[in-house]
C-alpha atoms as a PDB file:
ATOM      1  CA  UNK A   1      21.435   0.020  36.294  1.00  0.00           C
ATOM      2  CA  UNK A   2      23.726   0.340  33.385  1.00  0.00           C
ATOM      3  CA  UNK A   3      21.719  -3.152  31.862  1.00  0.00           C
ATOM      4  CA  UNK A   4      18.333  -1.106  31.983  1.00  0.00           C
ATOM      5  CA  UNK A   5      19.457   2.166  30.556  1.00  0.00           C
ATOM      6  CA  UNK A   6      20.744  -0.127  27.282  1.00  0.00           C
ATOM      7  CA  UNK A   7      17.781  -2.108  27.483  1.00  0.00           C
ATOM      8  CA  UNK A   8      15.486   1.272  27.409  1.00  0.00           C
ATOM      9  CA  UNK A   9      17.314   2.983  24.621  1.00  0.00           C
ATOM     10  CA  UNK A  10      16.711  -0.169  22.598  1.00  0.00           C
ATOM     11  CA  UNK A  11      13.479  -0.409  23.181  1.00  0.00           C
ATOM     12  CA  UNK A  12      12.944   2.831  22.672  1.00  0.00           C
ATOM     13  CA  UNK A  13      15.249   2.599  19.137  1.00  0.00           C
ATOM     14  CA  UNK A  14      13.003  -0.335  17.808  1.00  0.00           C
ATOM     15  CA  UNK A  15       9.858   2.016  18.055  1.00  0.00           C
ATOM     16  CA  UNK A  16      11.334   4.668  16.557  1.00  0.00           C
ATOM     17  CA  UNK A  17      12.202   2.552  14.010  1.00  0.00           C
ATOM     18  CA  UNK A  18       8.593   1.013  13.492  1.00  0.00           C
ATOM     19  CA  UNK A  19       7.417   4.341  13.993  1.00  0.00           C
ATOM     20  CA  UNK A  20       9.476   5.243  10.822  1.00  0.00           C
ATOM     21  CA  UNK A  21       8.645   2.218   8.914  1.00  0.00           C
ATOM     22  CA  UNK A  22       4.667   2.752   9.060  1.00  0.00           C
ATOM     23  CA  UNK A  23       5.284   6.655   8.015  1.00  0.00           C
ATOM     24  CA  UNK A  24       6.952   5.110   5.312  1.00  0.00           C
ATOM     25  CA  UNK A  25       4.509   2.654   3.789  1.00  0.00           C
ATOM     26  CA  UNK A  26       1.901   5.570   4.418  1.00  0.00           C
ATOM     27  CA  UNK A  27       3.578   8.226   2.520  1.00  0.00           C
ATOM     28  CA  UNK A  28       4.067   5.382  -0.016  1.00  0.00           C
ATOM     29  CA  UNK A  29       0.564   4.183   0.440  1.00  0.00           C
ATOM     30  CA  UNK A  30      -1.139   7.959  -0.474  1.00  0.00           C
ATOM     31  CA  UNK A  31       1.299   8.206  -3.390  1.00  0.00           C
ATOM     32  CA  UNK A  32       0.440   4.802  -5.370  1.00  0.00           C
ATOM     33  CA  UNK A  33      -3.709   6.038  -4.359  1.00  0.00           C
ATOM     34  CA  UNK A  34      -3.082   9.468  -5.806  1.00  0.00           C
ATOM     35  CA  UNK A  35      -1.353   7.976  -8.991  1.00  0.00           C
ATOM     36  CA  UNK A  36      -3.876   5.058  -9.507  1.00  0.00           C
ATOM     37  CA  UNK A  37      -6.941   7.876  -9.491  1.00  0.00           C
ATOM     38  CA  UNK A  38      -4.621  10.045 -12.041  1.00  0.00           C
ATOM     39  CA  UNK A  39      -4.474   6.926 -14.297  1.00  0.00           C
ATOM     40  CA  UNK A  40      -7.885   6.679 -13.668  1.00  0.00           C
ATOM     41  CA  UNK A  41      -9.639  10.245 -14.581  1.00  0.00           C
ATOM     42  CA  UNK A  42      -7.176   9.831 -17.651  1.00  0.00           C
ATOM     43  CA  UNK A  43      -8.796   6.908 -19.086  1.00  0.00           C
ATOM     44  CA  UNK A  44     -12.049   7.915 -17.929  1.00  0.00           C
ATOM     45  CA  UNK A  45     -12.867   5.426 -15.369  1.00  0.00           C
ATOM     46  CA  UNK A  46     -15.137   6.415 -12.731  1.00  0.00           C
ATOM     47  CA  UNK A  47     -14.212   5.139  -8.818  1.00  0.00           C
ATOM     48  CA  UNK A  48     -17.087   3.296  -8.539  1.00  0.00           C
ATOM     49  CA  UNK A  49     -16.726   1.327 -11.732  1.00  0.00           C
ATOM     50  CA  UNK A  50     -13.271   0.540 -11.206  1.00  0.00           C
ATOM     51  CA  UNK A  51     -13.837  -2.172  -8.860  1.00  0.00           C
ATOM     52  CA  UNK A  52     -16.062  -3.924 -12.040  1.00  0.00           C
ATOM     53  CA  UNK A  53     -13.945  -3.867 -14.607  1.00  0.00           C
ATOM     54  CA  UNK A  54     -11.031  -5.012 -12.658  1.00  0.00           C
ATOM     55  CA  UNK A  55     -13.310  -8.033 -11.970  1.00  0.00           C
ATOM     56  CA  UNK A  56     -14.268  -8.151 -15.456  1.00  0.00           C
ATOM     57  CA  UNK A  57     -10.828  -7.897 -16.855  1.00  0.00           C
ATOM     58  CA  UNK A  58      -9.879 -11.093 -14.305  1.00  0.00           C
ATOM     59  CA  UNK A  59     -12.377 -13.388 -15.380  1.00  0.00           C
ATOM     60  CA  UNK A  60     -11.345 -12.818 -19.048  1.00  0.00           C
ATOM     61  CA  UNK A  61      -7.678 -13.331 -18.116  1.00  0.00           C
ATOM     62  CA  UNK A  62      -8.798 -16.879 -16.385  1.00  0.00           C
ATOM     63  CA  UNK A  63     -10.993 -17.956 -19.507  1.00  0.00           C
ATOM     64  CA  UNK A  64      -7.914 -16.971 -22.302  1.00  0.00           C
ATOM     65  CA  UNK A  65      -5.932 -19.033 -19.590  1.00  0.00           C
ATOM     66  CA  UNK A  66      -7.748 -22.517 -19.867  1.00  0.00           C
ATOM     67  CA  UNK A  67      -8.183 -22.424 -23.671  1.00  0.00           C
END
């Protein structure tokens, strides 16, 4: 018995643990999303443009890098 009570309270560690992790990288997640749409409305970019300029803004980047 003693085998499955370790074997339990490690399982159940390693989802707390997970558990943890993804609250992490969602906290982190909503804070780099709130920051990029502050940079945004500062420089006056609307949402839905953002997504066309950042394609824009590649393709010059690939033709300055073949010249």
């Amino acid at each position: 018995m003693e085998g499955t009570n370790y074997l339990t309270v490690a399982y159940l560690g390693m989802i707390a643990a997970i558990a943890l992790w993804t609250w992490t990288v969602v906290v982190r997640s909503r804070s780099i999303e709130a920051r990029l749409e502050a940079v945004e409305l500062s420089i006056g970019i609307d949402a839905s443009l953002a997504d066309e300029i950042a394609v824009q803004s590649n393709v010059s980047a690939q033709d300055d890098a073949t010249v």
